[in-house]
C-alpha atoms as a PDB file:
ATOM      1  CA  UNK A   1      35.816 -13.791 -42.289  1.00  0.00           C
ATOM      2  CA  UNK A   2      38.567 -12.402 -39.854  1.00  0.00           C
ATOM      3  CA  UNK A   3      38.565 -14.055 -36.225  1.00  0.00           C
ATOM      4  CA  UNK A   4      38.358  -9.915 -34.760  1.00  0.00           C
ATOM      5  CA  UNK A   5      35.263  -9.223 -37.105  1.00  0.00           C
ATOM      6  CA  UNK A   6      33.627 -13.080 -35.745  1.00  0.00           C
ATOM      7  CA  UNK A   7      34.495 -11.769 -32.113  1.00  0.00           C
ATOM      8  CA  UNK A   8      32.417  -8.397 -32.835  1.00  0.00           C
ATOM      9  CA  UNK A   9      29.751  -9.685 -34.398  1.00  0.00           C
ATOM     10  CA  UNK A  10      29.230 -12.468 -31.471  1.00  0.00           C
ATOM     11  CA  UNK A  11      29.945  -9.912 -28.845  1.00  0.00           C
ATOM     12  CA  UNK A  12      26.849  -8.069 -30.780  1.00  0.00           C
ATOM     13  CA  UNK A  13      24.699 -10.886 -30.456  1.00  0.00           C
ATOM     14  CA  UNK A  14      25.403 -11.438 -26.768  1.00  0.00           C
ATOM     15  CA  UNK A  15      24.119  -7.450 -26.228  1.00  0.00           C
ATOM     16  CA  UNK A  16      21.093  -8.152 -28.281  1.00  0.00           C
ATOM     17  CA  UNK A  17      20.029 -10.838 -26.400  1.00  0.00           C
ATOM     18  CA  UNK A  18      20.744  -9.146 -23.320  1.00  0.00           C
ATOM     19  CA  UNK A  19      19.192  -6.426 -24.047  1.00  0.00           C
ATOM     20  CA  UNK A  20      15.840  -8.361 -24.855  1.00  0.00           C
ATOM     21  CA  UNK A  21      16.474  -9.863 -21.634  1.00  0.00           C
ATOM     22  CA  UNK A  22      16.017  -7.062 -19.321  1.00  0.00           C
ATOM     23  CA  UNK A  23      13.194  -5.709 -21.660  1.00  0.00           C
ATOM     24  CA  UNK A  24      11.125  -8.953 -20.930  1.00  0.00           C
ATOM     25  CA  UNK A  25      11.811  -9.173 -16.915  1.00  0.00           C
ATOM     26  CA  UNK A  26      10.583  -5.898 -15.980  1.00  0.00           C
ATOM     27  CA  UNK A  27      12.222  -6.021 -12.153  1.00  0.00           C
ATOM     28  CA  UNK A  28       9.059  -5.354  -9.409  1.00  0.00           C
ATOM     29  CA  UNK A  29       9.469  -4.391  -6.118  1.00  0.00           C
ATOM     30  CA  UNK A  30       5.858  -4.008  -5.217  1.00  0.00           C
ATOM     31  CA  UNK A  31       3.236  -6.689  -4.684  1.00  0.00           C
ATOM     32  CA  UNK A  32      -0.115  -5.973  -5.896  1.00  0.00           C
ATOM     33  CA  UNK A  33      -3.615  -7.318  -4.762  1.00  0.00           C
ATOM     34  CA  UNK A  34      -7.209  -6.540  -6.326  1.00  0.00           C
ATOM     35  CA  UNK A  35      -9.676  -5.879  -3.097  1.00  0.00           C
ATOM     36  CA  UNK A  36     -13.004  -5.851  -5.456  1.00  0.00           C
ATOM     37  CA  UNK A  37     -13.642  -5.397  -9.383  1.00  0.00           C
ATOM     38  CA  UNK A  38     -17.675  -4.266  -9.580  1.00  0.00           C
ATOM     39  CA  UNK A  39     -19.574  -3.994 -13.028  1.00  0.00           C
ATOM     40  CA  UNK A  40     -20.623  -0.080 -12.577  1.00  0.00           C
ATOM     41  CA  UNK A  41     -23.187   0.866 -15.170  1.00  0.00           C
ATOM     42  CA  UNK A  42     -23.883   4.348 -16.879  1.00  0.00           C
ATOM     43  CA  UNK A  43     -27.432   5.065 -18.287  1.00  0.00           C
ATOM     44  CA  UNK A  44     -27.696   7.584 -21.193  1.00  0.00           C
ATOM     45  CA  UNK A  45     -30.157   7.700 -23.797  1.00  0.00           C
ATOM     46  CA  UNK A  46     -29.372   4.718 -25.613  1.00  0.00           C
ATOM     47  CA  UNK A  47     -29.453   2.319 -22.702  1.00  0.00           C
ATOM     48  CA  UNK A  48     -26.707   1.184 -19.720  1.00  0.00           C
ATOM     49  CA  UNK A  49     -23.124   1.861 -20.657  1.00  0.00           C
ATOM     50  CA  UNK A  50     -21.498  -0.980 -18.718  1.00  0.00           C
ATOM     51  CA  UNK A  51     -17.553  -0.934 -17.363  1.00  0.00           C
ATOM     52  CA  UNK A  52     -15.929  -2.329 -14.519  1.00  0.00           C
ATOM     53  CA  UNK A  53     -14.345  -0.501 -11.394  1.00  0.00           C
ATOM     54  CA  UNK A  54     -11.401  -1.922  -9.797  1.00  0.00           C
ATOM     55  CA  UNK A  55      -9.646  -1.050  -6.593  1.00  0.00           C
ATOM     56  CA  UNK A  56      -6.443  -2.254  -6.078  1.00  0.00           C
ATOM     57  CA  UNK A  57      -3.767  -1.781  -3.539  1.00  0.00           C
ATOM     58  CA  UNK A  58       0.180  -1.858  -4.230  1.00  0.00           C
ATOM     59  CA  UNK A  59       2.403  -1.735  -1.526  1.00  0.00           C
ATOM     60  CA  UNK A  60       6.387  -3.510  -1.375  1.00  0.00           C
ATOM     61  CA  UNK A  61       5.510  -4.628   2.347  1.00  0.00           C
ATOM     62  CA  UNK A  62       8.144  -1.744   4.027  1.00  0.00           C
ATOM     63  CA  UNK A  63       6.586   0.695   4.705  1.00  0.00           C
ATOM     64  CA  UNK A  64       5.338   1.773   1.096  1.00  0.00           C
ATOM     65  CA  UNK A  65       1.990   1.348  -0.126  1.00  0.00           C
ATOM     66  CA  UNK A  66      -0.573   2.575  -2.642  1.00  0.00           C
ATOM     67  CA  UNK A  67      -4.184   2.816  -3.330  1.00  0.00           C
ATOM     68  CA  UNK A  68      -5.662   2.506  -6.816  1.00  0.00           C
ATOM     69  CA  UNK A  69      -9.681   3.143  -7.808  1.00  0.00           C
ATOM     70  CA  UNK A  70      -9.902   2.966 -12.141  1.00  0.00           C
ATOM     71  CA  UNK A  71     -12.857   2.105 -14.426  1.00  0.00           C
ATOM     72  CA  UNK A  72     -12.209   0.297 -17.600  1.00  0.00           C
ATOM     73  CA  UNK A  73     -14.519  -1.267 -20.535  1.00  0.00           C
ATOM     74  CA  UNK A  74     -12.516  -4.641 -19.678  1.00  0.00           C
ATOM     75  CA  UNK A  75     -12.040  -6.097 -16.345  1.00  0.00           C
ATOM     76  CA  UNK A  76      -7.897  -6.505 -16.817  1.00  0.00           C
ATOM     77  CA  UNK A  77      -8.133  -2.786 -17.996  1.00  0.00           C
ATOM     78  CA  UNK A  78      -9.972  -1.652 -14.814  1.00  0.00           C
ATOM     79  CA  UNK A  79      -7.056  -3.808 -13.504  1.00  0.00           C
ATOM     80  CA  UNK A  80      -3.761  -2.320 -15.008  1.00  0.00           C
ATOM     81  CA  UNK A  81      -5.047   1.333 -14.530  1.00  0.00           C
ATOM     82  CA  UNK A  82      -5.738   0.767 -11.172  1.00  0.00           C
ATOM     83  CA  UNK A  83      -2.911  -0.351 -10.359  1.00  0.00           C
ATOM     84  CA  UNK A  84      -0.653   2.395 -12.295  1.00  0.00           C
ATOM     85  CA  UNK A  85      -2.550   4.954  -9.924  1.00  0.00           C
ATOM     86  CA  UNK A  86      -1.485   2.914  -7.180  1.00  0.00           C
ATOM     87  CA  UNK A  87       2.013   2.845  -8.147  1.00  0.00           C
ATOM     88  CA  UNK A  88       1.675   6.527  -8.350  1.00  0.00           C
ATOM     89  CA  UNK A  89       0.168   7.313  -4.977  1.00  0.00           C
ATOM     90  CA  UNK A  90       2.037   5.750  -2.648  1.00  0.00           C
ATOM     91  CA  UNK A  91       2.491   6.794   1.047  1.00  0.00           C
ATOM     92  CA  UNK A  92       5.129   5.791   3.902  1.00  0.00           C
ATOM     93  CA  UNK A  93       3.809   4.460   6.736  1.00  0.00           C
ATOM     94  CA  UNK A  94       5.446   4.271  10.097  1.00  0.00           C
ATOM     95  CA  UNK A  95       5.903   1.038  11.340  1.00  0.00           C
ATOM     96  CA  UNK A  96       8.013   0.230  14.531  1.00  0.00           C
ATOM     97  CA  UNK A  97       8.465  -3.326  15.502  1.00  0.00           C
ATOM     98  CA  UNK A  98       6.273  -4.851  13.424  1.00  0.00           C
ATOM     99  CA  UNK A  99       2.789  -2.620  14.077  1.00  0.00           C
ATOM    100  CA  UNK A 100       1.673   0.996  14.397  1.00  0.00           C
ATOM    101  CA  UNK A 101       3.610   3.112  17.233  1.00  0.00           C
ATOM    102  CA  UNK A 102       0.264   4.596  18.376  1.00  0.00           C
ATOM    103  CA  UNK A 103      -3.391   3.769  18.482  1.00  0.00           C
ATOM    104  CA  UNK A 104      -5.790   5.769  16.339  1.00  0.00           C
ATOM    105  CA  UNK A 105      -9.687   6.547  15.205  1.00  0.00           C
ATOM    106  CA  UNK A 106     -10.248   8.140  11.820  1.00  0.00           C
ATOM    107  CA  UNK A 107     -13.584   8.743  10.260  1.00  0.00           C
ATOM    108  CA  UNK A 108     -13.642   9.192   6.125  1.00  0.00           C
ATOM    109  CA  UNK A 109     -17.452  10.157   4.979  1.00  0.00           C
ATOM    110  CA  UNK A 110     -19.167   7.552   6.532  1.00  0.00           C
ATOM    111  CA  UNK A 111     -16.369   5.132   7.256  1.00  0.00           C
ATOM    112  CA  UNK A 112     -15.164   4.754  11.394  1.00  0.00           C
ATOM    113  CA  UNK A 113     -12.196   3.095  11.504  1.00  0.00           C
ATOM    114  CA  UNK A 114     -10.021   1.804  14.722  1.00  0.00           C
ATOM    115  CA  UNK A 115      -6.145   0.824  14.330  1.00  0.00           C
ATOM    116  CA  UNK A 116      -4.796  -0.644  18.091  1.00  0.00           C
ATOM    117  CA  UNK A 117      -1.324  -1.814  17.624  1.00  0.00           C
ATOM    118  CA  UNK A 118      -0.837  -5.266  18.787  1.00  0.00           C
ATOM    119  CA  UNK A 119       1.674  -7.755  20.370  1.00  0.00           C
ATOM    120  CA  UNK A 120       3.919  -9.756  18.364  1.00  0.00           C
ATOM    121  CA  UNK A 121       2.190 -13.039  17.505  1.00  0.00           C
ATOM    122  CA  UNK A 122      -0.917 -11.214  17.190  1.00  0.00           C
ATOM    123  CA  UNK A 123      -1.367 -10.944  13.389  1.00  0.00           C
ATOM    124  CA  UNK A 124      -3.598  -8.769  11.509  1.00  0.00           C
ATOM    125  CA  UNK A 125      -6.989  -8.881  12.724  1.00  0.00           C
ATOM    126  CA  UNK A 126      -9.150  -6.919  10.444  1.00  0.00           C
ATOM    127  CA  UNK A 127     -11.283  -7.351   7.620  1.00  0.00           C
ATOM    128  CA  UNK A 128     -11.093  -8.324   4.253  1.00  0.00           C
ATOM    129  CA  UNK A 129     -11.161  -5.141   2.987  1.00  0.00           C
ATOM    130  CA  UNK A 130      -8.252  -3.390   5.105  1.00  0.00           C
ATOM    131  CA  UNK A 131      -5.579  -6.833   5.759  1.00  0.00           C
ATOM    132  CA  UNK A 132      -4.542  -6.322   2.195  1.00  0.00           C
ATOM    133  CA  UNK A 133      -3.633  -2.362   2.979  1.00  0.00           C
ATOM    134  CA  UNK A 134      -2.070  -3.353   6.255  1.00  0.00           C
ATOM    135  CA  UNK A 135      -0.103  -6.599   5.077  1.00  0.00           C
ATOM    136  CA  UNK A 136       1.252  -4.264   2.070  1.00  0.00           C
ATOM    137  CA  UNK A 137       2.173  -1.832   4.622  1.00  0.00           C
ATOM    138  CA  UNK A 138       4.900  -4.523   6.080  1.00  0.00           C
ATOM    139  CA  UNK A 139       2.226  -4.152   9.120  1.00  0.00           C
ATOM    140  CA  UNK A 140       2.595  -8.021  10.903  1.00  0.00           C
ATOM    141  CA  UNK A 141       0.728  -7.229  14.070  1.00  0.00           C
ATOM    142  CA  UNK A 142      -2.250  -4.652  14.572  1.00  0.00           C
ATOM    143  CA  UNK A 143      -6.180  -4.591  15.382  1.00  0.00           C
ATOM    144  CA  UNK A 144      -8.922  -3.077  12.662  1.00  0.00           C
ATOM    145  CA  UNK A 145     -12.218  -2.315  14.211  1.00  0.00           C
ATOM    146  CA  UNK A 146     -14.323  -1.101  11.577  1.00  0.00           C
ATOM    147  CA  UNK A 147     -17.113   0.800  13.390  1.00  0.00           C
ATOM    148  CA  UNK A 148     -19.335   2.563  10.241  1.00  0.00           C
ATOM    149  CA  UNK A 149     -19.662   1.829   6.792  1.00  0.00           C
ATOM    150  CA  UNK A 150     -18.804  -1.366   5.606  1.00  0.00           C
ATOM    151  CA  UNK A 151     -17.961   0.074   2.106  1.00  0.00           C
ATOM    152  CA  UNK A 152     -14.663  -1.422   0.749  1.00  0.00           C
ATOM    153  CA  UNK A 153     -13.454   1.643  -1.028  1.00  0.00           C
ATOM    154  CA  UNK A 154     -14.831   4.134   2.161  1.00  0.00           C
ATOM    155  CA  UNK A 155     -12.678   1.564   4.489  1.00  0.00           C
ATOM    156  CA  UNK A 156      -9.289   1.261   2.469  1.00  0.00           C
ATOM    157  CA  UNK A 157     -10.326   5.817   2.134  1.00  0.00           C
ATOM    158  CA  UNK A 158      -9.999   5.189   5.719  1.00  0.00           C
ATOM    159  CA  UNK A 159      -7.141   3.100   6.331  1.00  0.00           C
ATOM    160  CA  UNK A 160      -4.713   5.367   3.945  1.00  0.00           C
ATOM    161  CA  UNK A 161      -6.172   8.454   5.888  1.00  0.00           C
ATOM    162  CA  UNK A 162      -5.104   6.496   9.058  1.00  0.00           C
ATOM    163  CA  UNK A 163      -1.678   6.064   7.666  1.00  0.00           C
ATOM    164  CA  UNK A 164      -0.950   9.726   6.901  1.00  0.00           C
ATOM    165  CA  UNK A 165      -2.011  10.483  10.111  1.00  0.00           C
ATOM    166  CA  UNK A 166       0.200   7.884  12.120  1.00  0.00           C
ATOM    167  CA  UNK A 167       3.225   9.558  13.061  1.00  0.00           C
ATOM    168  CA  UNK A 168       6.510   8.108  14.330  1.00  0.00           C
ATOM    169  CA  UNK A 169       7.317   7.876  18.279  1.00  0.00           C
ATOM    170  CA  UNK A 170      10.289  10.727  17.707  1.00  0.00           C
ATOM    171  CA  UNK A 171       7.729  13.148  16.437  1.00  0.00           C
ATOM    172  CA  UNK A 172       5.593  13.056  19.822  1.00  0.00           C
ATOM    173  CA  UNK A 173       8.755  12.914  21.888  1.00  0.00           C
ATOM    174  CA  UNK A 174      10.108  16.157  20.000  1.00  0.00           C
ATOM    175  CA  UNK A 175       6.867  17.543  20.618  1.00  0.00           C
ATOM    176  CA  UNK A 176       6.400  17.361  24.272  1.00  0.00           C
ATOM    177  CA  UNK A 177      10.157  18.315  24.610  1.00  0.00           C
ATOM    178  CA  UNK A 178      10.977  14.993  26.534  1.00  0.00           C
ATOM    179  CA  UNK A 179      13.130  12.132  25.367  1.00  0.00           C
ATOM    180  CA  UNK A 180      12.548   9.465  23.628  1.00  0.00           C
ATOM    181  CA  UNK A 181      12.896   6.501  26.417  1.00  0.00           C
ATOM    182  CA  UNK A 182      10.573   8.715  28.879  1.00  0.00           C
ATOM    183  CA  UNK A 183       8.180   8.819  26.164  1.00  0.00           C
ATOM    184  CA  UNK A 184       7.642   4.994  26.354  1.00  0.00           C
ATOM    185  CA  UNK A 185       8.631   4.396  30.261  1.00  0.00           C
ATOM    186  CA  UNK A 186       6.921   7.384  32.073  1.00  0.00           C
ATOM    187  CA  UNK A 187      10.154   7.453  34.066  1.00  0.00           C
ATOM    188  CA  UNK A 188      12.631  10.535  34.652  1.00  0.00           C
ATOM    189  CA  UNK A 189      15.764  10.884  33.331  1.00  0.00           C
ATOM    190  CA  UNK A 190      17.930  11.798  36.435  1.00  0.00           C
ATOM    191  CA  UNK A 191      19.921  15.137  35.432  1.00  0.00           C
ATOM    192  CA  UNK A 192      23.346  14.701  36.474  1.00  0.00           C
END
C-alpha cells in the first residue's frame, strides 16, 4: 500500500476516535443535586400504582439555576426527567457581591419565605431544602427564614418565586430617578 493512502487511512482513524471521544464526555456546565425522591402512589381499581417523584435542582453556581419536579416508574427515571426539566427552566438570579442586593418576603400557597442578604463570611443559613437552590444560585452569603409550610417542593416554589422577584440595584436606582451611589449612601450628589 502507498505511504499517501497509509497517511489517509490513519488520519481516518485519528477522527474516529475523536469523534467517539467527544460523544462519550458530554461537556456539563451545570451541577445537579436531588433535594427528595418520595414513592407517590396512585389507586385505581386494580390496587396502588406505585412511582417515584423526584425534585431536583440544576444550577452552574452564576447566577443560573433550575428547578425540576418528574415522576417515574424507576427512581433514576424520576431522576433524569427531573433534571431535563430543570435544565429547561432555568432562571437568572441577581447576585451582587456574593448575596442578594435586597431583602425580600414571598409567600407561594402555603409556603412564607424570608431572604436577608448577609455579610461576607456569613454563609448560607437556611434549610435543607432551600441551601441547595441558593448554593446553585452562586449565592455564598444570605439568610432563609422559612416562616409557613415546611413542604420541600412549596419552599424551593418559594425560593425560585423569590428569585424572579429579586431585582438588581440599577433597576431601583432607575426607578426612583437617582443614581446609583445615592441609592446605597443616602448622600447627595453635589450638582456642579
Amino acid at each position: 500500500m502507498p505511504r499517501d493512502l497509509q497517511k489517509e487511512d490513519e488520519n481516518k482513524e485519528f477522527k474516529r476516535r475523536d469523534r467517539n471521544i467527544e460523544t462519550t464526555e458530554p461537556e456539563t456546565e451545570f451541577v445537579e443535586e436531588v433535594v427528595e425522591v418520595r414513592r407517590v402512589a396512585k389507586v385505581v381499581k386494580g390496587g396502588k400504582n406505585l412511582s417515584f417523584r423526584a425534585i431536583v435542582v440544576v444550577g452552574n453556581k452564576n447566577g443560573k439555576v433550575g428547578l425540576g419536579v418528574a415522576s417515574g416508574r424507576e427512581v433514576v427515571d424520576a431522576i433524569r426527567k427531573a433534571s431535563n426539566l430543570a435544565k429547561r427552566t432555568m432562571v437568572d438570579v441577581n447576585v451582587v457581591n456574593d448575596t442578594i442586593p435586597h431583602m425580600i418576603e414571598v409567600k407561594f400557597d402555603s409556603a412564607r419565605l424570608l431572604l436577608k442578604p448577609a455579610a461576607p463570611g456569613t454563609g448560607i443559613i437556611a434549610s435543607n431544602t432551600a441551601r441547595p437552590a441558593l448554593e446553585l444560585a452562586g449565592i455564598k452569603n444570605v439568610l432563609c427564614k422559612s416562616l409557613g409550610s415546611n413542604t420541600p417542593l412549596s419552599i424551593l416554589r418559594a425560593v425560585f418565586k423569590a428569585f424572579d422577584e429579586i431585582k438588581p440595584p440599577e433597576y431601583y436606582a432607575k426607578l426612583r430617578g437617582i443614581p446609583l451611589r445615592q441609592l446605597f449612601h443616602g448622600e447627595e450628589v453635589a450638582k456642579s
